[in-house]
C-alpha atoms as a PDB file:
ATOM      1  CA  UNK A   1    -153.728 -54.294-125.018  1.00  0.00           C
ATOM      2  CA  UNK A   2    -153.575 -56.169-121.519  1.00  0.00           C
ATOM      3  CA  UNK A   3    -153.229 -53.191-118.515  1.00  0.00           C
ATOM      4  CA  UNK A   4    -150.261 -55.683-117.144  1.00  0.00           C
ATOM      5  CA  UNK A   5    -147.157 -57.963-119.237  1.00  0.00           C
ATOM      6  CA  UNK A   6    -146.748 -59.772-116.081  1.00  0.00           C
ATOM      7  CA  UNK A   7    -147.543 -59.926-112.349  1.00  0.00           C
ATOM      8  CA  UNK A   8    -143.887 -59.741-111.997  1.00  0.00           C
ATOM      9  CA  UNK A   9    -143.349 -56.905-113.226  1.00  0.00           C
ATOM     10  CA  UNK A  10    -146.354 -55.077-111.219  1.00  0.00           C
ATOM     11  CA  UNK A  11    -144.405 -55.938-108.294  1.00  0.00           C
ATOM     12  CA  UNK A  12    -141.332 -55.093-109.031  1.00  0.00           C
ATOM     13  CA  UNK A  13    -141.985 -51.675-111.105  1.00  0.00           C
ATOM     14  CA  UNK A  14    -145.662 -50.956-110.183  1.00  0.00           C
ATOM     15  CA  UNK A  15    -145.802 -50.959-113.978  1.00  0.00           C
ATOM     16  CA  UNK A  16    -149.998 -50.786-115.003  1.00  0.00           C
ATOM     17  CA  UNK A  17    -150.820 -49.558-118.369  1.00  0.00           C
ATOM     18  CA  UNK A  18    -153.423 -46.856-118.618  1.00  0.00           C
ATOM     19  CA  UNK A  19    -156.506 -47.997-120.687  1.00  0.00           C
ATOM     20  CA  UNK A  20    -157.417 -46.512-123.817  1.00  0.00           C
ATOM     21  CA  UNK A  21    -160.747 -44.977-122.011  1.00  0.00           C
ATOM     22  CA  UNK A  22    -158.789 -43.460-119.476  1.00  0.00           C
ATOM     23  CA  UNK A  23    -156.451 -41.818-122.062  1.00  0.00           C
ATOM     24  CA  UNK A  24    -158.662 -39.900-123.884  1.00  0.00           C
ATOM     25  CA  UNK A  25    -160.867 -38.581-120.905  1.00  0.00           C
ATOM     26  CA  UNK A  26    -157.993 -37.352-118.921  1.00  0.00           C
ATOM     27  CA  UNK A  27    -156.152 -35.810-122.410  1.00  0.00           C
ATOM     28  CA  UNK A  28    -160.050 -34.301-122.823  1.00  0.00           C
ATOM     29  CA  UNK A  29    -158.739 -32.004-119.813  1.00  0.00           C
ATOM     30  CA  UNK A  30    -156.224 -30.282-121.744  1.00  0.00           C
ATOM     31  CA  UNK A  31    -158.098 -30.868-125.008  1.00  0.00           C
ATOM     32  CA  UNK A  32    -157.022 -27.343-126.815  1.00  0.00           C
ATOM     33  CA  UNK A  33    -153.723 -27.743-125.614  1.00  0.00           C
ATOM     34  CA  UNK A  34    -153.324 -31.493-127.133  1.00  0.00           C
ATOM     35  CA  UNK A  35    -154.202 -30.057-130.135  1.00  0.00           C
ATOM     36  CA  UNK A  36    -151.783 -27.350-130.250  1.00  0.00           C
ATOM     37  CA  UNK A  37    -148.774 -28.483-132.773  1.00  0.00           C
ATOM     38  CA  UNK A  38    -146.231 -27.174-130.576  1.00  0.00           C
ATOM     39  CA  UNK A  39    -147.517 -28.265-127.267  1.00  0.00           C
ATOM     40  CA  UNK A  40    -145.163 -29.555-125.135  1.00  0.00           C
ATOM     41  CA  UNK A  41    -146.302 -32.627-123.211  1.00  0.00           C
ATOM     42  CA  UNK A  42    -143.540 -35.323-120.743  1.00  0.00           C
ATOM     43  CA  UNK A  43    -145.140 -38.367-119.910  1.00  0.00           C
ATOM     44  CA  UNK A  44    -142.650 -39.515-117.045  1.00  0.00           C
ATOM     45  CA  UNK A  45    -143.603 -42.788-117.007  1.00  0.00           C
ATOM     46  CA  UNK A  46    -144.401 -43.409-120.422  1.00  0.00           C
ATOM     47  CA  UNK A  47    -144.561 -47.019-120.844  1.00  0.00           C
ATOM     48  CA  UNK A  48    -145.298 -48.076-124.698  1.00  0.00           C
ATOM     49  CA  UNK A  49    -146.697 -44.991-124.913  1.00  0.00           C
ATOM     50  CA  UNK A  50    -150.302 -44.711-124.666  1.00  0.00           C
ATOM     51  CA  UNK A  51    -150.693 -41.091-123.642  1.00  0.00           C
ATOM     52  CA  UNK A  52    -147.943 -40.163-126.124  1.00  0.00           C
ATOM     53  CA  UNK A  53    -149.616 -41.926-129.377  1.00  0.00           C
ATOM     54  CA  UNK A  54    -153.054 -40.386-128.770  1.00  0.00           C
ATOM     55  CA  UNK A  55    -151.349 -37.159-128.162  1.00  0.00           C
ATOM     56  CA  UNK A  56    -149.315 -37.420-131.553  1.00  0.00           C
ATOM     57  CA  UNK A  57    -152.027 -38.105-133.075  1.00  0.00           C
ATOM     58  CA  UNK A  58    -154.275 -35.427-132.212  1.00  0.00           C
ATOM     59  CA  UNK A  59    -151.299 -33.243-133.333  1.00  0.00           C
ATOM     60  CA  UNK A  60    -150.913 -34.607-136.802  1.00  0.00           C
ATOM     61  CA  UNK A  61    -154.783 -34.188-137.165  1.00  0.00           C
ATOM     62  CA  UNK A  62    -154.024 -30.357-136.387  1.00  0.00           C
ATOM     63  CA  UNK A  63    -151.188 -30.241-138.636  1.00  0.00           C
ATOM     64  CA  UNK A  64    -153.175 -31.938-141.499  1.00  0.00           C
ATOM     65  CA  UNK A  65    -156.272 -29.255-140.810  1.00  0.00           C
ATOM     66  CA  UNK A  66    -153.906 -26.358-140.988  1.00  0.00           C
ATOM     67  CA  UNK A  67    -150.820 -27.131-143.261  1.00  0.00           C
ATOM     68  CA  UNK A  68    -152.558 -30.523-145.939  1.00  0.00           C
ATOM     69  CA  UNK A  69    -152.671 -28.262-148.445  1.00  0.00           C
ATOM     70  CA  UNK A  70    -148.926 -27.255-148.674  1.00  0.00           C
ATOM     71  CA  UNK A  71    -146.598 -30.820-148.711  1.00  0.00           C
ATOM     72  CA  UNK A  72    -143.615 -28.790-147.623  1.00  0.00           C
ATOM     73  CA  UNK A  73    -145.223 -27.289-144.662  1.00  0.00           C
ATOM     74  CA  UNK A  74    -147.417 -30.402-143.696  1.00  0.00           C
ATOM     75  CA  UNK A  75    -144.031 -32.583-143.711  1.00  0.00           C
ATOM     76  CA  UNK A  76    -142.150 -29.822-141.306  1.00  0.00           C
ATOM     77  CA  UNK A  77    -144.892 -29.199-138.924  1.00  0.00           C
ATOM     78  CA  UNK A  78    -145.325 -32.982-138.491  1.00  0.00           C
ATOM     79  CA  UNK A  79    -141.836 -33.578-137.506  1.00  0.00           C
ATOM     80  CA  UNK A  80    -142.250 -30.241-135.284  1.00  0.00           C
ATOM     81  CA  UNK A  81    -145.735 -31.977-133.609  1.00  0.00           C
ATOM     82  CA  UNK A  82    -143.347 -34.758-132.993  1.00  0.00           C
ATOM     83  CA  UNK A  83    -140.815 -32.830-131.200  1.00  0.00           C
ATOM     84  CA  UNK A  84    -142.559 -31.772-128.529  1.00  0.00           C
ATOM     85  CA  UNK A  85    -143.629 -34.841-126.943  1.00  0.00           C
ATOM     86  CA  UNK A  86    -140.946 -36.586-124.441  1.00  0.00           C
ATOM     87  CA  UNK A  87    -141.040 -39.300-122.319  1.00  0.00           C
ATOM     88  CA  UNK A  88    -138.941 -40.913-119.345  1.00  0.00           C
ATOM     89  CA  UNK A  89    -139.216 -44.738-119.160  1.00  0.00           C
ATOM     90  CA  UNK A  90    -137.215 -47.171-116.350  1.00  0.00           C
ATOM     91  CA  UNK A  91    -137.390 -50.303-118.190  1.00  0.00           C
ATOM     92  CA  UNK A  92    -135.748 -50.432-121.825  1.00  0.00           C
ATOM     93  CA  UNK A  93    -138.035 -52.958-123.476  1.00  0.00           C
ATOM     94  CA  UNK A  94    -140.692 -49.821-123.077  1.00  0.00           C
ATOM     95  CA  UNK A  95    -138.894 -47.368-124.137  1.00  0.00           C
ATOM     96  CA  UNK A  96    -137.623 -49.209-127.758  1.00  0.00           C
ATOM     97  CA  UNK A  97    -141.854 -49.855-128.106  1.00  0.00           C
ATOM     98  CA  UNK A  98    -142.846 -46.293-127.666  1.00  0.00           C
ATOM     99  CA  UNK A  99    -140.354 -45.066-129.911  1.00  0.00           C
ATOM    100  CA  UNK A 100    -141.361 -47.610-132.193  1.00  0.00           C
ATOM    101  CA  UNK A 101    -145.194 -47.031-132.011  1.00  0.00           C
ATOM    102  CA  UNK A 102    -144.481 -43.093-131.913  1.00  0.00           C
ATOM    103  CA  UNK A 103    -142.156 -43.692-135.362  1.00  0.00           C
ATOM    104  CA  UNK A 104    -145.036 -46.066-136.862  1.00  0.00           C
ATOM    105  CA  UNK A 105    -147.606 -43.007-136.595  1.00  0.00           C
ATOM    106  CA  UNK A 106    -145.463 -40.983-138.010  1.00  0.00           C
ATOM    107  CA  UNK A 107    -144.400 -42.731-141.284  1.00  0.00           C
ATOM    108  CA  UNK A 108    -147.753 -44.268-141.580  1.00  0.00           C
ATOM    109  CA  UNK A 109    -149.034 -39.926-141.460  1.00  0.00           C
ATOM    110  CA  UNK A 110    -147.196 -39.191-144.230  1.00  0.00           C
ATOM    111  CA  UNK A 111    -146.227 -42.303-146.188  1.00  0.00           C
ATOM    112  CA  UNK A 112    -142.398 -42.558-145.140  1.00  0.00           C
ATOM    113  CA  UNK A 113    -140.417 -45.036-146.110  1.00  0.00           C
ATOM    114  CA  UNK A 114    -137.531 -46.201-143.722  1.00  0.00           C
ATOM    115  CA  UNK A 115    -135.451 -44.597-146.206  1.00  0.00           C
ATOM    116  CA  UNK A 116    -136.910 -41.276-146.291  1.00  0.00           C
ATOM    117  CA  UNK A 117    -134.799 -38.666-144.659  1.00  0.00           C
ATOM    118  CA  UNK A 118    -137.675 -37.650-142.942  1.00  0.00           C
ATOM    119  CA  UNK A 119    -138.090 -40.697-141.600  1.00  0.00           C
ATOM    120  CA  UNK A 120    -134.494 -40.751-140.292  1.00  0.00           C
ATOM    121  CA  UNK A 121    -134.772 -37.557-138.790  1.00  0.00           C
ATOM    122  CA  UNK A 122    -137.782 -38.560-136.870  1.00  0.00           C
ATOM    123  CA  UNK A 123    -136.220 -41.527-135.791  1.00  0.00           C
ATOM    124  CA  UNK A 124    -133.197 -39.498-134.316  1.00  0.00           C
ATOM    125  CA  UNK A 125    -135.369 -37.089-132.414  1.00  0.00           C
ATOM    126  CA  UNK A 126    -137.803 -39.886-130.933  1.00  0.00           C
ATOM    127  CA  UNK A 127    -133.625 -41.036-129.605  1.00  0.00           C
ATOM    128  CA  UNK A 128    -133.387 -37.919-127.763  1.00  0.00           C
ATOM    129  CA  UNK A 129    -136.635 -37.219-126.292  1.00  0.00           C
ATOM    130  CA  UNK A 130    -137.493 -40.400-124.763  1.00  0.00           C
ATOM    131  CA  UNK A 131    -135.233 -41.210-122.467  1.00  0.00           C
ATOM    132  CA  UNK A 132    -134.452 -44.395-121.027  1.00  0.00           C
ATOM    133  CA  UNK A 133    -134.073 -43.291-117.740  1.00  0.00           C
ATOM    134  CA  UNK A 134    -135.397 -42.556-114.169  1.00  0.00           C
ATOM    135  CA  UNK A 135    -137.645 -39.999-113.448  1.00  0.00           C
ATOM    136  CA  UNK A 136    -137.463 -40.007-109.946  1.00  0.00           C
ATOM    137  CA  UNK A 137    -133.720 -39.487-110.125  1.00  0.00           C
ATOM    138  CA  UNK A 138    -133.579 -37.543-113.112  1.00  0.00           C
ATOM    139  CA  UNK A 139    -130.558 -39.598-114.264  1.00  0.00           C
ATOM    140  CA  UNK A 140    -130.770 -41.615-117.144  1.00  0.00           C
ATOM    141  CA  UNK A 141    -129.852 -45.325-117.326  1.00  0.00           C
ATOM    142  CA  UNK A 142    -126.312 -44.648-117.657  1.00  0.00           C
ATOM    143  CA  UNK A 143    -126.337 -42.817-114.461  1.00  0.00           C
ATOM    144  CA  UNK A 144    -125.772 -39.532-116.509  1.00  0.00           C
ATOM    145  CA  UNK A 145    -128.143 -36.289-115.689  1.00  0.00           C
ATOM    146  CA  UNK A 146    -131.447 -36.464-117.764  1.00  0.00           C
ATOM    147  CA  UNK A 147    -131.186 -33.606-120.530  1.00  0.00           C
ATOM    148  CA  UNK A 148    -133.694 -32.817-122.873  1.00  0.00           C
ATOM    149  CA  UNK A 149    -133.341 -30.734-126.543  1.00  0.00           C
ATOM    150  CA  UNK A 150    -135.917 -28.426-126.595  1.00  0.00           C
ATOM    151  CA  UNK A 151    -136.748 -28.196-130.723  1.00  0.00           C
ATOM    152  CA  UNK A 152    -138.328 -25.119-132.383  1.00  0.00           C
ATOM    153  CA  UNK A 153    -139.018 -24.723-136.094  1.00  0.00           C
ATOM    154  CA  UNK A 154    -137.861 -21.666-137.562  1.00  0.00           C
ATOM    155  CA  UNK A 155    -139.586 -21.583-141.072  1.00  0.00           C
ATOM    156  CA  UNK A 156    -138.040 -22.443-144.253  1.00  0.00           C
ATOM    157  CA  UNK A 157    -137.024 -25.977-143.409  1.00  0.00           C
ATOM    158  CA  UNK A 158    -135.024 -25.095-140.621  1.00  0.00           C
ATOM    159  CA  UNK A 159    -135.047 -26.738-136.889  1.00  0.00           C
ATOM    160  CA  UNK A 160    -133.235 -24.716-133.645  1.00  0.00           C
ATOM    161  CA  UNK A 161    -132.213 -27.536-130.697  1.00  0.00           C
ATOM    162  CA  UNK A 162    -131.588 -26.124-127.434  1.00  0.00           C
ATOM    163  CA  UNK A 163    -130.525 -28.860-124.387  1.00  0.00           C
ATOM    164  CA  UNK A 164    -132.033 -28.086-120.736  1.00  0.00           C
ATOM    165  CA  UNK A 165    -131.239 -30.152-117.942  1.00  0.00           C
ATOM    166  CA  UNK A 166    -134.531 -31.790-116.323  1.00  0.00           C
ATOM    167  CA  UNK A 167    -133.421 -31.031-112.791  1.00  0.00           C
ATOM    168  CA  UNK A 168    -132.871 -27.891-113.736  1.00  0.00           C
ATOM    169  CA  UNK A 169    -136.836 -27.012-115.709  1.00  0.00           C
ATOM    170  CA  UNK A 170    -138.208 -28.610-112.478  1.00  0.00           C
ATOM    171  CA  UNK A 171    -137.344 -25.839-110.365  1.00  0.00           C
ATOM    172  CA  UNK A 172    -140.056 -23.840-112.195  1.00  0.00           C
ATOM    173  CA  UNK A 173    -142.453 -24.140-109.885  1.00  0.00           C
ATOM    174  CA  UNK A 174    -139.938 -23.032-106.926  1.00  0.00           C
ATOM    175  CA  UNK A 175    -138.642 -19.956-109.246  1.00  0.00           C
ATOM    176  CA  UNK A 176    -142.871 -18.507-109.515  1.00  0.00           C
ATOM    177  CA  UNK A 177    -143.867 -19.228-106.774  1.00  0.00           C
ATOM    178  CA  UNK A 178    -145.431 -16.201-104.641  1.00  0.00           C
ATOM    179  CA  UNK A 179    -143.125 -14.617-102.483  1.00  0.00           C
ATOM    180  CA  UNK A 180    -139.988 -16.447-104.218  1.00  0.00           C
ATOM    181  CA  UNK A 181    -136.779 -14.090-104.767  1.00  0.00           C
ATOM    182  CA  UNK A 182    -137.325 -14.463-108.470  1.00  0.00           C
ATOM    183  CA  UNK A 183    -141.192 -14.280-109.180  1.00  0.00           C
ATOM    184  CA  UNK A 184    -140.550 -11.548-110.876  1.00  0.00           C
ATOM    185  CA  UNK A 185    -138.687 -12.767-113.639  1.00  0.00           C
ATOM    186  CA  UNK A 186    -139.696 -14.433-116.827  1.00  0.00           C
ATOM    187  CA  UNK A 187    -138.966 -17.902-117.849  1.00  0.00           C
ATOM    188  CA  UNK A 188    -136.239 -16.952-119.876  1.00  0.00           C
ATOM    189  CA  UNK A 189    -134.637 -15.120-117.328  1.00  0.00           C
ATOM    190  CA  UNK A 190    -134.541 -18.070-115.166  1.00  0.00           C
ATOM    191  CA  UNK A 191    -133.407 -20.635-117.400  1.00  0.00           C
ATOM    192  CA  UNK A 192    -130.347 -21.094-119.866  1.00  0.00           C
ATOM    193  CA  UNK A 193    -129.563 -23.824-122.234  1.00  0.00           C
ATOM    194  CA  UNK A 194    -126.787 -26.259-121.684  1.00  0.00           C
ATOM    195  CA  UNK A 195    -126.220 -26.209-125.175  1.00  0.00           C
ATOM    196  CA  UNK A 196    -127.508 -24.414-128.267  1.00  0.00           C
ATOM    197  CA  UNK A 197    -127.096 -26.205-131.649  1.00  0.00           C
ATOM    198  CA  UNK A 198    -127.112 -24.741-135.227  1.00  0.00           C
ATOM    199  CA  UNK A 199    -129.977 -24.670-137.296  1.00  0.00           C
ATOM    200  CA  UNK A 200    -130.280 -27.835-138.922  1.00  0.00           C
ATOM    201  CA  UNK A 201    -132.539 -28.673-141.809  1.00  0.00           C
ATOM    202  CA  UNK A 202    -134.561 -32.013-142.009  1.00  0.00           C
ATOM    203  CA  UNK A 203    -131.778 -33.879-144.341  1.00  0.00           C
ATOM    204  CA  UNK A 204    -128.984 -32.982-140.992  1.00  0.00           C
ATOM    205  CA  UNK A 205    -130.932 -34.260-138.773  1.00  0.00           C
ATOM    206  CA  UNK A 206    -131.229 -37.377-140.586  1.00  0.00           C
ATOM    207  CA  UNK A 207    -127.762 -37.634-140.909  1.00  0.00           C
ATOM    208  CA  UNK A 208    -127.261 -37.386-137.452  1.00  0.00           C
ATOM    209  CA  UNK A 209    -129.430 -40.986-136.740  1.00  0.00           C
ATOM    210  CA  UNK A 210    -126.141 -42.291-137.474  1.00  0.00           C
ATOM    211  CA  UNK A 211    -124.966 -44.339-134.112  1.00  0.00           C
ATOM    212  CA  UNK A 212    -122.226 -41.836-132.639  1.00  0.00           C
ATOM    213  CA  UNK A 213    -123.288 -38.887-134.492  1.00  0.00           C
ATOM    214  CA  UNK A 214    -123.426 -35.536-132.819  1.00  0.00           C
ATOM    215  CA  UNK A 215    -124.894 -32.056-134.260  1.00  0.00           C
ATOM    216  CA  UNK A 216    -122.879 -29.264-134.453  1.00  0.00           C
ATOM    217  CA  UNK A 217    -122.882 -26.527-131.593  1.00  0.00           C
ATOM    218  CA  UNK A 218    -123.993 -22.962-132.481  1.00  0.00           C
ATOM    219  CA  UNK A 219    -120.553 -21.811-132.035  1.00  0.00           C
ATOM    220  CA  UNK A 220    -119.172 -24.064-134.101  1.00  0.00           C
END
């Protein structure tokens, strides 16, 4: 694809798409970590998506190395691959393309029709973890505070959603840092979920792609 849509848009956004060259050699740096299912990777200014395709893809090719013999598994760990990439992206016709592109590697993976409530579910978490949104501000385009669900897979068909604020995970580096008042403590000392959700199988999730549909809280 062209590096630019329009010369307009370079000077009003700075927007520049990586090329596909570029992509690969700088995603070679973290190459074992790209591989990893459950990686998680934020491309702040994600554009259509070029770092975030490659990187979904390297994923699935984990997922079909380790899980292609089990359909069950190879379906779950898929969807999990695809929960841990996020992206932040200022101008909305981006954002609708990378979910798209992210949605067609997917489907295309394992053969989904739109349908499919795997398919649906997929299509709900690509709505939650790219954000249409500022990254500088961490606020997203309806001036709200950018919060992402941090998914895990829990075996058995059954996904765990916890929702951190971004301002909040970007203090990490301030929290370890030598001589800090809490570089002591763990991670998970530091940090506590705005929300945590119920588990919630593949076929809930779907349900939830619904416009206006919310999970249900763990305390529910």
């Amino acid at each position: 694809m062209s590096q630019i849509k329009s010369k307009q848009r370079v000077a009003d956004h700075g927007e520049v798409f990586t090329p596909a060259w570029m992509v690969e050699a700088m995603l070679d740096l973290v190459k074992d970590e790209t591989e990893r299912i459950d990686s998680r990777f934020l491309e702040p200014a994600c554009g259509s998506g070029n770092f975030l395709v490659r990187i979904l893809q390297r994923k699935l090719a984990a997922v079909e190395l380790k899980y292609g013999k089990s359909d069950f598994e190879r379906r779950h760990y898929a969807l999990l691959a695809l929960m841990c990439l996020y992206g932040i992206e200022l101008l909305a016709d981006n954002i609708a393309e990378c979910r798209a592109n992210l949605l067609k590697i997917f489907a295309e993976y394992l053969t989904l029709a739109p349908s499919d409530d795997l398919y649906r579910a997929a299509f709900y978490v690509l709505s939650q973890n790219l954000v249409h949104g500022d990254a500088l501000t961490m606020r997203t385009q309806g001036n709200l505070p950018i919060t992402f669900a941090e998914w895990g897979y829990l075996g058995k068909g059954k996904f765990q959603r916890r929702d951190f604020c971004l301002r909040d995970l970007t203090m990490s580096s301030a929290f370890s840092a030598e001589g800090s008042l809490f570089a002591h403590l763990g991670m998970h000392e530091i940090f506590t979920p705005s929300k945590t959700y119920a588990p919630m199988t593949v076929g809930e999730l779907a349900a939830l792609a619904s416009v206006g549909a919310e999970p249900k809280s763990a305390n529910a």
